[in-house]
C-alpha atoms as a PDB file:
ATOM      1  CA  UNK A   1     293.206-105.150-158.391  1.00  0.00           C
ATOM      2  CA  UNK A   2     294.333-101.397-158.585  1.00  0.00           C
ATOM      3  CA  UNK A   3     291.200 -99.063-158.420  1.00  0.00           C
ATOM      4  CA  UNK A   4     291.206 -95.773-159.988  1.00  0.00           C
ATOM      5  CA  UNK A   5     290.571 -93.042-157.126  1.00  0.00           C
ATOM      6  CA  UNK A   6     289.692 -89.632-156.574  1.00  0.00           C
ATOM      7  CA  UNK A   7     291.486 -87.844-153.548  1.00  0.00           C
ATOM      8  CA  UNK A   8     290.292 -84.644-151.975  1.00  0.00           C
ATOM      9  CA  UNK A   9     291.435 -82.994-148.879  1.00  0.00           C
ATOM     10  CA  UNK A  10     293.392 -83.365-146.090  1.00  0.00           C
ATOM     11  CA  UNK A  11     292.414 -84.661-142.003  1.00  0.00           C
ATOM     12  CA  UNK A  12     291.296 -88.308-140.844  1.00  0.00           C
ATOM     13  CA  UNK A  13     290.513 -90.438-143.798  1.00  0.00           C
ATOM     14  CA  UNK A  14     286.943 -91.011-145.393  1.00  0.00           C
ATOM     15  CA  UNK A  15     286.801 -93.543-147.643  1.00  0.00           C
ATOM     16  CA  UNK A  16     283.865 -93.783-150.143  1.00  0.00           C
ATOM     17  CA  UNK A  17     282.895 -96.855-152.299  1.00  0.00           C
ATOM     18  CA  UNK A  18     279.412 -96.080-154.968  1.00  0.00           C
ATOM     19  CA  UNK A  19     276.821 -98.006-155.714  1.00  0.00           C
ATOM     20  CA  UNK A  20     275.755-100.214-159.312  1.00  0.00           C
ATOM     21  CA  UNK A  21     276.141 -98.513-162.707  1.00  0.00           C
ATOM     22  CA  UNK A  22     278.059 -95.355-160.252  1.00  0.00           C
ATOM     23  CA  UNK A  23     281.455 -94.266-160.372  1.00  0.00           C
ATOM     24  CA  UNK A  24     283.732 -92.051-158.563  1.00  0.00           C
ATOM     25  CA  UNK A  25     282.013 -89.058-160.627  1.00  0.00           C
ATOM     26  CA  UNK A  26     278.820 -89.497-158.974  1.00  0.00           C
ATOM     27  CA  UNK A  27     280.383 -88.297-155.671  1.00  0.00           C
ATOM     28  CA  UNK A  28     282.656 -85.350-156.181  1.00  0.00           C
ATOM     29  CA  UNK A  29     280.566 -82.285-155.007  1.00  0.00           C
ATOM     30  CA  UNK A  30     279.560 -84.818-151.399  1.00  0.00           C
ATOM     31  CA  UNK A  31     283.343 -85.532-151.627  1.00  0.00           C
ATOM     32  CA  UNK A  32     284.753 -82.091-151.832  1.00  0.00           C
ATOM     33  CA  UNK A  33     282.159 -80.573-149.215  1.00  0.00           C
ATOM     34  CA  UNK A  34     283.789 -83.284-146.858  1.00  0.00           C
ATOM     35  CA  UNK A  35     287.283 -82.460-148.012  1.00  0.00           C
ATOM     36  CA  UNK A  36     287.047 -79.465-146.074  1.00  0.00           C
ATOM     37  CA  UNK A  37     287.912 -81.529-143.132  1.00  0.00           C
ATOM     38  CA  UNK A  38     289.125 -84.630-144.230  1.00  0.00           C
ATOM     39  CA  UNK A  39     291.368 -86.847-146.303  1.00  0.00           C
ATOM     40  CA  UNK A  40     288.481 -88.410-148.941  1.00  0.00           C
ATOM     41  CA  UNK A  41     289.124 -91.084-151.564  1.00  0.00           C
ATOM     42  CA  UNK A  42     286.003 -92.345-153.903  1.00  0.00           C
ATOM     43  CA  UNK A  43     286.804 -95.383-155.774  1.00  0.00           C
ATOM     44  CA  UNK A  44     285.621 -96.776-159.159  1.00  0.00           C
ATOM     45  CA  UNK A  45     284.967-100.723-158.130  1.00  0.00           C
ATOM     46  CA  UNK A  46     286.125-103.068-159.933  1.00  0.00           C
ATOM     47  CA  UNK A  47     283.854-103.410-163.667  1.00  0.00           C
ATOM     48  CA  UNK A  48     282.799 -99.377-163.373  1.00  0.00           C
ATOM     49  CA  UNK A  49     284.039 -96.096-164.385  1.00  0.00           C
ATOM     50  CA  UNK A  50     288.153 -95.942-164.447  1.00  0.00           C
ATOM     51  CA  UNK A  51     289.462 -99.146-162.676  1.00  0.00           C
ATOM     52  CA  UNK A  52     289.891-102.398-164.089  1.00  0.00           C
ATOM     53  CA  UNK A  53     287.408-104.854-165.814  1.00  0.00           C
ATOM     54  CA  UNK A  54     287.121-108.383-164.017  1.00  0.00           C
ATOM     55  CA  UNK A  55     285.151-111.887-165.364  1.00  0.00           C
ATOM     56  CA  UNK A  56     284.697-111.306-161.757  1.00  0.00           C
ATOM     57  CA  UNK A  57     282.354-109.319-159.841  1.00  0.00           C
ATOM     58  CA  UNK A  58     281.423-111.180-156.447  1.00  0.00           C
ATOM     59  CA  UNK A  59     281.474-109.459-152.646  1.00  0.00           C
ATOM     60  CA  UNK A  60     284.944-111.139-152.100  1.00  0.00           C
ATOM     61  CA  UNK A  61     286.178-109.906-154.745  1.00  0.00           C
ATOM     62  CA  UNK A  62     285.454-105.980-154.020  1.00  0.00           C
ATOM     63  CA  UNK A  63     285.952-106.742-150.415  1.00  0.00           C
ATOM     64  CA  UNK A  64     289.607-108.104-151.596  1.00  0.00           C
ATOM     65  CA  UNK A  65     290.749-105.219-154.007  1.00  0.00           C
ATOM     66  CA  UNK A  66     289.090-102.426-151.097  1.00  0.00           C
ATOM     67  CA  UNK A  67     291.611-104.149-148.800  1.00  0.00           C
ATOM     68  CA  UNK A  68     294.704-104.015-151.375  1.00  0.00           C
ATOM     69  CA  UNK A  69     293.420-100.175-151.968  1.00  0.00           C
ATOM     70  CA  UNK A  70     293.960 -99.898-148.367  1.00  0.00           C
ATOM     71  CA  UNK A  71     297.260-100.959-148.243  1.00  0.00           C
ATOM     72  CA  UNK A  72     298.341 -99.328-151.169  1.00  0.00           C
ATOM     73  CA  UNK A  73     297.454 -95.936-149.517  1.00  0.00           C
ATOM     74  CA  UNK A  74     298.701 -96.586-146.117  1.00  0.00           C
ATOM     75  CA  UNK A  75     295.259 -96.217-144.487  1.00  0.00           C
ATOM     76  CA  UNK A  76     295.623 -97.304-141.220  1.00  0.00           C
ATOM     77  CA  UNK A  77     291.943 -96.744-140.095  1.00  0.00           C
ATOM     78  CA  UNK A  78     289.113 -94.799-142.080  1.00  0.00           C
ATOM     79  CA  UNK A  79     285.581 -93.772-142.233  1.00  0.00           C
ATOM     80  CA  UNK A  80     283.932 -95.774-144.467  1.00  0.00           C
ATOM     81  CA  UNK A  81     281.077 -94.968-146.875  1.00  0.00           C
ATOM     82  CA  UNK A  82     279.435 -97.135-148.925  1.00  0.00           C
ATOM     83  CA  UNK A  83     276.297 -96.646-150.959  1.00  0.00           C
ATOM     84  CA  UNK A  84     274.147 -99.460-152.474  1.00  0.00           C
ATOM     85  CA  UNK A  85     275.960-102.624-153.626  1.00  0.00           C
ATOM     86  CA  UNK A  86     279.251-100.076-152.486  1.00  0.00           C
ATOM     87  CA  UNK A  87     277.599-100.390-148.840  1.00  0.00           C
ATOM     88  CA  UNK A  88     277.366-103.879-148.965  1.00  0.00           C
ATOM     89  CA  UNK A  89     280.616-104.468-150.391  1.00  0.00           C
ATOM     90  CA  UNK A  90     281.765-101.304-147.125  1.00  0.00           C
ATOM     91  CA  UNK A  91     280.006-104.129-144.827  1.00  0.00           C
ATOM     92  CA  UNK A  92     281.444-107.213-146.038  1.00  0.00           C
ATOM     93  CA  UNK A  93     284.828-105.429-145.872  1.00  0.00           C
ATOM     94  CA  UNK A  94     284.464-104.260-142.744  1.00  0.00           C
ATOM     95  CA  UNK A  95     283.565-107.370-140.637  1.00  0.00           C
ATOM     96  CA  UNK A  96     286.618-108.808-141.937  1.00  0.00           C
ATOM     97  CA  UNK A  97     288.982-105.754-141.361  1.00  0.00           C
ATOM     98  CA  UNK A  98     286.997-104.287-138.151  1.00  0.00           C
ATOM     99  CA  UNK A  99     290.483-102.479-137.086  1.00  0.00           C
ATOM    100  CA  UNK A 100     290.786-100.557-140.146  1.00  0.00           C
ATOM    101  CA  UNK A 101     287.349 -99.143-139.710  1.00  0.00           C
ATOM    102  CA  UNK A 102     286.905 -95.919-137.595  1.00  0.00           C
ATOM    103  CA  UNK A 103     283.059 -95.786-138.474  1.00  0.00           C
ATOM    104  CA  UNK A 104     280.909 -97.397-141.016  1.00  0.00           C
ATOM    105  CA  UNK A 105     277.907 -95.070-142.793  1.00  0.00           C
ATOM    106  CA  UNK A 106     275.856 -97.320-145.039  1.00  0.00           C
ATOM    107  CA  UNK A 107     273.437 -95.117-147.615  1.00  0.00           C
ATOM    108  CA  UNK A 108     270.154 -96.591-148.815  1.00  0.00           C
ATOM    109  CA  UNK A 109     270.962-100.425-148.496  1.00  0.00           C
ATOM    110  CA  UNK A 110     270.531-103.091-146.070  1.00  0.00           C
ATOM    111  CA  UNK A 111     272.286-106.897-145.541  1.00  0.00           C
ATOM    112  CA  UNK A 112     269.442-108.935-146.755  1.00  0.00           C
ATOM    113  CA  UNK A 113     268.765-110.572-149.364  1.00  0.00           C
ATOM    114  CA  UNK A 114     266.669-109.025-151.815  1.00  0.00           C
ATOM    115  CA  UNK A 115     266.107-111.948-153.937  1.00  0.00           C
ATOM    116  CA  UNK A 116     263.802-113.253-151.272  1.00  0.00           C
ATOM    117  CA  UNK A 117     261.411-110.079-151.111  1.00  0.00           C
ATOM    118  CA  UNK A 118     257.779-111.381-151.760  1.00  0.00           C
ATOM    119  CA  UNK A 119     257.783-110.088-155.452  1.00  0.00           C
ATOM    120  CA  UNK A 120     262.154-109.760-155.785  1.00  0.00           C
ATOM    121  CA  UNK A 121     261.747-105.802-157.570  1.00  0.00           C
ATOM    122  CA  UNK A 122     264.764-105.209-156.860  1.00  0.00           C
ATOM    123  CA  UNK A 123     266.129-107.893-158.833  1.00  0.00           C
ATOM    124  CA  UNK A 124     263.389-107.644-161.702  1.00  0.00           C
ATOM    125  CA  UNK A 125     264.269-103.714-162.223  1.00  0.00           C
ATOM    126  CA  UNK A 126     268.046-104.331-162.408  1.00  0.00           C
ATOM    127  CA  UNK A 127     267.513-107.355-164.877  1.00  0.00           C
ATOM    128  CA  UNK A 128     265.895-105.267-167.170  1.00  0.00           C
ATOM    129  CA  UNK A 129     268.135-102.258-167.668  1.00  0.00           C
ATOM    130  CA  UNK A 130     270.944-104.929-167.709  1.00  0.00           C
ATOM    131  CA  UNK A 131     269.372-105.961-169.971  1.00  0.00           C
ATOM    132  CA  UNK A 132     268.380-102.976-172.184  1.00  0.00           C
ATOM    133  CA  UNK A 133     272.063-102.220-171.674  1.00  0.00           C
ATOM    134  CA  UNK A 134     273.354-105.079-173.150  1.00  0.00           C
ATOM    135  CA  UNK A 135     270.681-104.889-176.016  1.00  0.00           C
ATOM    136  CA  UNK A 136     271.857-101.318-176.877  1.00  0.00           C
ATOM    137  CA  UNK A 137     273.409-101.133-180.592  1.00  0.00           C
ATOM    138  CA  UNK A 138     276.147 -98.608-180.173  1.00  0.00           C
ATOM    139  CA  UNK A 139     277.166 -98.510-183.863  1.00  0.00           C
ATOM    140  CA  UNK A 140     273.522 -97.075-183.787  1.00  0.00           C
ATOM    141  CA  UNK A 141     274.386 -94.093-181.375  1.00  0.00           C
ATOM    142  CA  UNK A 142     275.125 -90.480-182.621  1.00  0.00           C
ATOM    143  CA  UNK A 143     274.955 -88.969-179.813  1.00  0.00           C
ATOM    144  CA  UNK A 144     273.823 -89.171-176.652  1.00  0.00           C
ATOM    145  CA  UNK A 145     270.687 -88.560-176.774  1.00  0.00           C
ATOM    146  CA  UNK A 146     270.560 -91.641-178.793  1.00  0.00           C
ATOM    147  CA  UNK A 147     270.952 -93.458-176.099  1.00  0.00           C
ATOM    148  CA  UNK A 148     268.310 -91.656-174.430  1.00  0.00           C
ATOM    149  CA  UNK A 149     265.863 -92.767-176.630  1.00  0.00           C
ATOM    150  CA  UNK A 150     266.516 -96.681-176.945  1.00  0.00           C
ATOM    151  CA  UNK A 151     266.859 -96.827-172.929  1.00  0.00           C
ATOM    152  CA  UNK A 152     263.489 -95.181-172.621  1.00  0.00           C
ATOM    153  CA  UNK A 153     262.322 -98.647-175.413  1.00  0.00           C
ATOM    154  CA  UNK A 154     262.664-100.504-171.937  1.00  0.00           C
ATOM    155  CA  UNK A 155     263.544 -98.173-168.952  1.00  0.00           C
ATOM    156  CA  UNK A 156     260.830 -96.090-168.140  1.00  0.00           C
ATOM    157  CA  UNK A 157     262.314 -93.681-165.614  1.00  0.00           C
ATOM    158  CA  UNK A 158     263.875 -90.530-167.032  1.00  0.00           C
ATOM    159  CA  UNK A 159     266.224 -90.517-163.948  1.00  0.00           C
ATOM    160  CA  UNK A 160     267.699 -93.981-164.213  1.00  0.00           C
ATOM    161  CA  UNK A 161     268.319 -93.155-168.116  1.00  0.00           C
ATOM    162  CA  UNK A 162     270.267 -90.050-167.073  1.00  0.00           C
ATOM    163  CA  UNK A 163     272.101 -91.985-164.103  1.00  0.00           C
ATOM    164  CA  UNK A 164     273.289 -94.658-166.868  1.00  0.00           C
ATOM    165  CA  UNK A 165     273.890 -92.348-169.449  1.00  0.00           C
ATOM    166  CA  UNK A 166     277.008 -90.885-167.127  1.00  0.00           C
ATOM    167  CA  UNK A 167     278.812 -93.971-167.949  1.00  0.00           C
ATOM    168  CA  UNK A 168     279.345 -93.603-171.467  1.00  0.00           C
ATOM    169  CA  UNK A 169     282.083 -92.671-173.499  1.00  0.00           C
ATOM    170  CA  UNK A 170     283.545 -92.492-176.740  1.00  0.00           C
ATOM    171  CA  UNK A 171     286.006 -94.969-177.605  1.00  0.00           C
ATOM    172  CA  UNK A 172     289.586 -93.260-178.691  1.00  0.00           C
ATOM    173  CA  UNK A 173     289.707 -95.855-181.642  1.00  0.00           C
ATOM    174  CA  UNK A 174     286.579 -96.591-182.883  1.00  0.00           C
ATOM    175  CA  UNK A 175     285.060 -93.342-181.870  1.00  0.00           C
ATOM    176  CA  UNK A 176     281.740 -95.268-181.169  1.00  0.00           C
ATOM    177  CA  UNK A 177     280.268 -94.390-177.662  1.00  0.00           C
ATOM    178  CA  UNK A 178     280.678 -97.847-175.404  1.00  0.00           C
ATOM    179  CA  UNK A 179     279.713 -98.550-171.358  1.00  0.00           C
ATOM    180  CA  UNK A 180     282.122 -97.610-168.996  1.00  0.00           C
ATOM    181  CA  UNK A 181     280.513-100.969-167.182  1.00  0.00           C
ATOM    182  CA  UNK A 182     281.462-104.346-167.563  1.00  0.00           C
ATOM    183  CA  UNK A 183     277.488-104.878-168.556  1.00  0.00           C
ATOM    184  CA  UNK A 184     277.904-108.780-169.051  1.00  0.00           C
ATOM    185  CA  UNK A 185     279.759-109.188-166.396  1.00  0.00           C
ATOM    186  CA  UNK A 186     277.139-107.298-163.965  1.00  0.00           C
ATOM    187  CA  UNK A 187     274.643-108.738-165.495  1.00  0.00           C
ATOM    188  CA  UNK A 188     276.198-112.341-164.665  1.00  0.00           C
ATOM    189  CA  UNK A 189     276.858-111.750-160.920  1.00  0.00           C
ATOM    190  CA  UNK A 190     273.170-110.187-160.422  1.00  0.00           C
ATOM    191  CA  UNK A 191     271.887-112.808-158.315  1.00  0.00           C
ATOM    192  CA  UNK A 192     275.342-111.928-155.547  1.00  0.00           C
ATOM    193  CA  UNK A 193     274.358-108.482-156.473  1.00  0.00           C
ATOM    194  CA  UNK A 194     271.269-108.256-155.207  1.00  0.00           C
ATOM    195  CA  UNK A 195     271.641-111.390-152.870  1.00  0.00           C
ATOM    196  CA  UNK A 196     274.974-111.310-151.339  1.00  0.00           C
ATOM    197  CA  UNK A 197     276.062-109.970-147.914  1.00  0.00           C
ATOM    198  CA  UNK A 198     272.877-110.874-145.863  1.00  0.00           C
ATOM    199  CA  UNK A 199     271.964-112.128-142.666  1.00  0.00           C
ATOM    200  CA  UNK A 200     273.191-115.470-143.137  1.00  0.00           C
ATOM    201  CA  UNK A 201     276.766-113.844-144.673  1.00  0.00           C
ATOM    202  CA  UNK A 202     277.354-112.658-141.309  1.00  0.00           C
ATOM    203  CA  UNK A 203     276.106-115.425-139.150  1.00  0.00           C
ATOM    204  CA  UNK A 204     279.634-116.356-136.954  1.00  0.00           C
ATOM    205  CA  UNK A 205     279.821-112.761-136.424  1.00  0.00           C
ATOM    206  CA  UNK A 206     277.142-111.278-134.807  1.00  0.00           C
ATOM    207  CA  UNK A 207     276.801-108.955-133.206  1.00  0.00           C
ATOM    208  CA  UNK A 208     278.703-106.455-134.121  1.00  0.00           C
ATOM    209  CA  UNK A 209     279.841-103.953-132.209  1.00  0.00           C
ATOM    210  CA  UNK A 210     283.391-102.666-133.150  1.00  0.00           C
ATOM    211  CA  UNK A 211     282.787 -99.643-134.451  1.00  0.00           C
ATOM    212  CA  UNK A 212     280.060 -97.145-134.892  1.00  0.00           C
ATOM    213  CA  UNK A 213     277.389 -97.630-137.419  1.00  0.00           C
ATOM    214  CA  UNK A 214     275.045 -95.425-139.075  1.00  0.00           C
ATOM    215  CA  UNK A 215     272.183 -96.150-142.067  1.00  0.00           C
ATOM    216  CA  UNK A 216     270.927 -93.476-143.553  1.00  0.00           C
ATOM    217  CA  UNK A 217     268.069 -94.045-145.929  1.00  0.00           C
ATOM    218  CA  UNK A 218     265.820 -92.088-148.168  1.00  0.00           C
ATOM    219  CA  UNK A 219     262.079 -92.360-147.015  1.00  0.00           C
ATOM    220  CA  UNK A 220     260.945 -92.415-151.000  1.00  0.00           C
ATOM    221  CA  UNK A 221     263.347 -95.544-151.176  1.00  0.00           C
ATOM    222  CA  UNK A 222     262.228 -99.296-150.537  1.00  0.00           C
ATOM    223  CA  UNK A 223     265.659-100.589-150.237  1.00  0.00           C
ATOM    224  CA  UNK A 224     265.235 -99.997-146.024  1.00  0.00           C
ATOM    225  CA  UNK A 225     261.985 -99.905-144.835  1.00  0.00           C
ATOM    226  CA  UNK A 226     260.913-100.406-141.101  1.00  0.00           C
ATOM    227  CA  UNK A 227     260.641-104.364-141.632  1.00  0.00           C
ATOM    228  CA  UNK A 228     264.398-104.402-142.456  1.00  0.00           C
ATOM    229  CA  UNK A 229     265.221-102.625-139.129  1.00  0.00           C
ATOM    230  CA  UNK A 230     264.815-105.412-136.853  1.00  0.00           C
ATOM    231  CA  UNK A 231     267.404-107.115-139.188  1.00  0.00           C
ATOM    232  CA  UNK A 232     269.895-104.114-138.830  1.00  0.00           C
ATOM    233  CA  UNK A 233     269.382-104.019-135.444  1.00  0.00           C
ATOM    234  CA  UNK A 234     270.001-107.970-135.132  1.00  0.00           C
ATOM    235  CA  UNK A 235     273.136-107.711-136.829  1.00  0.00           C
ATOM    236  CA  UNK A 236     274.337-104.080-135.617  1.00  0.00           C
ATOM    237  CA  UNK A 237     272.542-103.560-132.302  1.00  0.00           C
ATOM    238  CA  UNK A 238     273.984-100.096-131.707  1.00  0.00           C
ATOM    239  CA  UNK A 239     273.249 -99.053-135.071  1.00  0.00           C
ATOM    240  CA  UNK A 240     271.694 -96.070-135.646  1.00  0.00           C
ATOM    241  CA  UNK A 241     268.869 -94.954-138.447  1.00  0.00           C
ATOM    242  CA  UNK A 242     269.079 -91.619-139.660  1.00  0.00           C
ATOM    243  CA  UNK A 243     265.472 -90.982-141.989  1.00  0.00           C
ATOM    244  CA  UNK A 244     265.773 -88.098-145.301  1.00  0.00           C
ATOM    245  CA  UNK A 245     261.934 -87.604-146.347  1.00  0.00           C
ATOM    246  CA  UNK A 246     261.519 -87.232-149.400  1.00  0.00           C
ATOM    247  CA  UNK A 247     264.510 -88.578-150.134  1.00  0.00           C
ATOM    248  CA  UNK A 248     264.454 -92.037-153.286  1.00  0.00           C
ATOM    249  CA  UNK A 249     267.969 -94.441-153.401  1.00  0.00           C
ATOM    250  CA  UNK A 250     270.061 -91.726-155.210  1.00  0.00           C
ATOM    251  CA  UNK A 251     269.488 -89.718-151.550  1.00  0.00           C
ATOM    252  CA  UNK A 252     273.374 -88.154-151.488  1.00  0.00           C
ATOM    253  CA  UNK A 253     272.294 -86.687-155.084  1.00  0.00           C
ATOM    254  CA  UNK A 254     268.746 -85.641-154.422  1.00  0.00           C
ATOM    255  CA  UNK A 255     269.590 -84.581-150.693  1.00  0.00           C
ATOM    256  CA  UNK A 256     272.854 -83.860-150.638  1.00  0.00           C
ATOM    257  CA  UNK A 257     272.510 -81.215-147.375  1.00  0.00           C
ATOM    258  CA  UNK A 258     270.499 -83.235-145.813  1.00  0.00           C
ATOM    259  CA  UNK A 259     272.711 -86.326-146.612  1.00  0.00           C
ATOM    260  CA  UNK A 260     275.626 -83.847-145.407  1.00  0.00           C
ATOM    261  CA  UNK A 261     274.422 -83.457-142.205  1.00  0.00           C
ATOM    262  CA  UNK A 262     273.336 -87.419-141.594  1.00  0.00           C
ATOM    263  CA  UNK A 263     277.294 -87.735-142.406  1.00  0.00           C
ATOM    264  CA  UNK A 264     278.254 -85.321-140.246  1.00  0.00           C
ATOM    265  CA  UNK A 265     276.288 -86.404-137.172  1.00  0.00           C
ATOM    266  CA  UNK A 266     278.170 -89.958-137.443  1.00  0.00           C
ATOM    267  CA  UNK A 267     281.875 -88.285-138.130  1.00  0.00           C
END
């Protein structure tokens, strides 16, 4: 699959891959403060923003089209950034392509499962604005603070609402705003989603120790806490843990110096 791309900058390559319901969009001010020393893509997976929609939306699938992207653009070897489900899919990728990776920075995620957390959150909160997503009546919609409104029916957080409401857009045909997400689609695969890439995933390949890894995770955020380390650590023994207080999941957004510098201390 061809993924739509942004490019910034010239030097060694950075590649960065976003998280669910992101895009591309959601990192072009960290993308152009690195382009001041380096070559940066940010990709749309596959089922977001620009790029292609797929019936498919697995970890082998992403890692599959970030290797065709890689070869498409002659990367030989690249930092590789990958935020939320994008750092799983960076980590999934990487253990099978461990010579195209100069160093690995994962943001705000860790390979476990998070369907087996003792009350699965993670998979409850992304069920239900899946879900209010697909519920959403677009021939409803005005304008976009439409959209507002019905999210906030089942989404309580004013900051997820405004994350999701940067993928919509107006249709050239019917003029009716629509999802820049495949939302049935996501909303199929959410068990991988949340799931996939885990201990187990990487099992015949641990540890490991080709290349440099860093985690970087927001101290508001309970997507790595200190029980999750051990795990890291297991699978990634020279891994290191870079902390942003006061930082939730959206850290590069709500932290983006801070996040800067954790980025800058790895490349």
């Amino acid at each position: 699959m061809e993924l739509f791309y942004r490019k910034e900058g010239q030097g060694p390559v950075i590649v960065i891959v976003h998280g669910l319901y992101g895009s591309s969009d959601n990192w072009m001010n960290m993308g152009k403060r690195l382009a001041e020393n380096y070559t940066v893509y940010m990709v749309d997976q596959r089922n977001h923003g620009h790029s292609p929609f797929s019936d498919d939306h697995s970890f082998d699938g992403m890692k599959a089209d970030l290797a065709e992207f890689f070869e498409q653009h002659h990367i030989e070897k690249a930092t590789l950034i990958g935020h939320s489900m994008g750092g799983k899919t960076a980590m999934w990728f990487a253990a099978d392509y461990p010579e195209k990776i100069e160093k690995l920075v994962i943001a705000d995620i860790a390979p476990k499962d998070y369907l087996q957390t003792k009350d699965s959150s993670q998979y409850a909160l992304h069920r239900n604005i899946l879900l209010a997503m697909q519920e959403l009546d677009f021939s409803r919609i005005k304008k976009r603070q439409d959209v507002d409104d019905l999210l906030a029916e089942r989404i309580d957080d004013s900051r997820t609402r405004q994350f999701l409401l940067k993928s919509i857009e107006k249709d050239k045909k019917t003029k009716l705003y629509k999802w820049r997400l495949n939302v049935e689609v996501l909303y199929e695969y959410l068990d991988e989603i949340v799931g996939g890439v885990n201990r187990l995933w990487f099992d015949d390949r641990i540890p490991i120790t080709n290349y440099p890894v860093i985690f970087i995770r927001g101290l508001k955020s309970n997507y790595i806490t200190d029980e999750e380390i051990p795990l890291i650590k297991e699978i990634y023994p020279d891994a290191r843990i870079v902390d942003i207080p006061g930082a939730g999941h959206w850290l590069h957004a709500e932290k983006p110096d801070e996040f800067m510098e954790a980025v800058m201390q790895c490349c």
